[in-house]
Protein backbone atom coordinates (compact mmCIF):
# COMPACT_ATOMS: atom_id res chain seq x y z
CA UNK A 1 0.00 0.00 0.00
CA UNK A 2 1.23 3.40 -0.88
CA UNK A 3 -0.46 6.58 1.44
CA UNK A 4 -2.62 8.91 -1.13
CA UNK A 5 -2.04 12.73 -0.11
CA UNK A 6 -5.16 14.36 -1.34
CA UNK A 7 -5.71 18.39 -0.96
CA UNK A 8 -7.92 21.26 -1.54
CA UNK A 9 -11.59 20.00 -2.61
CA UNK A 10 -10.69 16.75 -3.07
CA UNK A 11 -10.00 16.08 0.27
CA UNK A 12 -13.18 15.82 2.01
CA UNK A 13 -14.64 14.04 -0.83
CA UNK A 14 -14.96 10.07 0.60
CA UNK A 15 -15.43 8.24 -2.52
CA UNK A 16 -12.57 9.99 -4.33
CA UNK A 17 -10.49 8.41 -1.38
CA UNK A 18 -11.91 4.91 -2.62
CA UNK A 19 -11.59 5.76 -6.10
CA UNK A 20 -8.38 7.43 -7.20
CA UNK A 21 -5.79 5.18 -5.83
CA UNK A 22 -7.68 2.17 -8.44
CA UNK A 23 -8.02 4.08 -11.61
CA UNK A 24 -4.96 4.09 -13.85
CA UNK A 25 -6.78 4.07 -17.47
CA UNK A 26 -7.03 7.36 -19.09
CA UNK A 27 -10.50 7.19 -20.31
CA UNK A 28 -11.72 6.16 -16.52
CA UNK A 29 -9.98 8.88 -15.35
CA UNK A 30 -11.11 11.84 -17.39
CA UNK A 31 -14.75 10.09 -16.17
CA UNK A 32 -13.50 10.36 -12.70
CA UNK A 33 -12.68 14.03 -12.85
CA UNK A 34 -16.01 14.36 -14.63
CA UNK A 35 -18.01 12.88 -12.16
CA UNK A 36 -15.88 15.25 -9.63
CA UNK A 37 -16.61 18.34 -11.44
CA UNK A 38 -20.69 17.09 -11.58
CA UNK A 39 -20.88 16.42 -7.83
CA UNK A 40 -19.18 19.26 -6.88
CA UNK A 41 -16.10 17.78 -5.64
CA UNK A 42 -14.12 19.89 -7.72
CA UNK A 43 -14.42 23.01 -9.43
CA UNK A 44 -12.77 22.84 -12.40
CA UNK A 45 -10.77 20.24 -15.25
CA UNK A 46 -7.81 22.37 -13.85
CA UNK A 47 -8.43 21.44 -10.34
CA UNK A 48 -9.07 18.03 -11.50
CA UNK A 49 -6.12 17.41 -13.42
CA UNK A 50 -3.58 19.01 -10.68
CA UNK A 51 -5.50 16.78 -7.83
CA UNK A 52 -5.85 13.63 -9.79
CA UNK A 53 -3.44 13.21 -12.42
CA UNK A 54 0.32 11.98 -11.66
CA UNK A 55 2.73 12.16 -14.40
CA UNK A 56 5.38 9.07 -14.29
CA UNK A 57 7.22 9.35 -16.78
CA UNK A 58 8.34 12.26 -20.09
CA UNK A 59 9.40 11.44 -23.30
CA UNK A 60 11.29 12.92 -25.49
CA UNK A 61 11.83 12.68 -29.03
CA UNK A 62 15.87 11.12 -29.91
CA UNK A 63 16.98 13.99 -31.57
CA UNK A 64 19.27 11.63 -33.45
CA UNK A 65 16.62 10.38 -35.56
CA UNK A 66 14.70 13.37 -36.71
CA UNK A 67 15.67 13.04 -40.79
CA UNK A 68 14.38 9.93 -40.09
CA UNK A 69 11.19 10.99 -39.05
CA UNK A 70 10.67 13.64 -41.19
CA UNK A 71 11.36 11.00 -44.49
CA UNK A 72 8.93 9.05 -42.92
CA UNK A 73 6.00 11.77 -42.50
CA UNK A 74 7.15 13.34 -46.09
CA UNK A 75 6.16 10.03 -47.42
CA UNK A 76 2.74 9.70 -45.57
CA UNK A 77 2.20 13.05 -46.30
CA UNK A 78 2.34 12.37 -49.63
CA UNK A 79 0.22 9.46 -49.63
CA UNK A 80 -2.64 11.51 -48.10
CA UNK A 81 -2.18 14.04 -51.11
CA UNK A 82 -2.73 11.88 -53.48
């Protein structure tokens, strides 16, 4: 088990105690923040987002293969124009 700090809002909301920790897909938790912003629980998306949503991990595009990418979307560009 890993302790969930909730604040503002959120906090004295029971069932996003219960819910948050389980929800990892996307989809469920745009819903969630939804659901928040329907109830009352939360204000805002923004207030959603910044109490609910965690970031793990940033990527980055490899700089090293950029002409690579851009032959790549010239050609499926041009397929599209076609």
């Amino acid at each position: 088990m890993h302790p969930v700090n909730n604040s503002k809002g959120v906090a004295s909301c029971e069932l996003y105690t219960f819910i948050r920790p389980q929800i990892t897909e996307a989809g469920a938790l745009g819903a969630a923040i939804i659901a928040g912003i329907g109830s009352g629980a939360l204000s805002s998306f923004r207030d959603g987002v910044q109490a609910m949503v965690k970031l793990e991990r940033n990527f980055e595009p490899n700089p090293q293969r950029q002409k690579r990418y851009a032959e790549q979307f010239e050609k499926y560009e041009s397929m599209n124009s076609e």
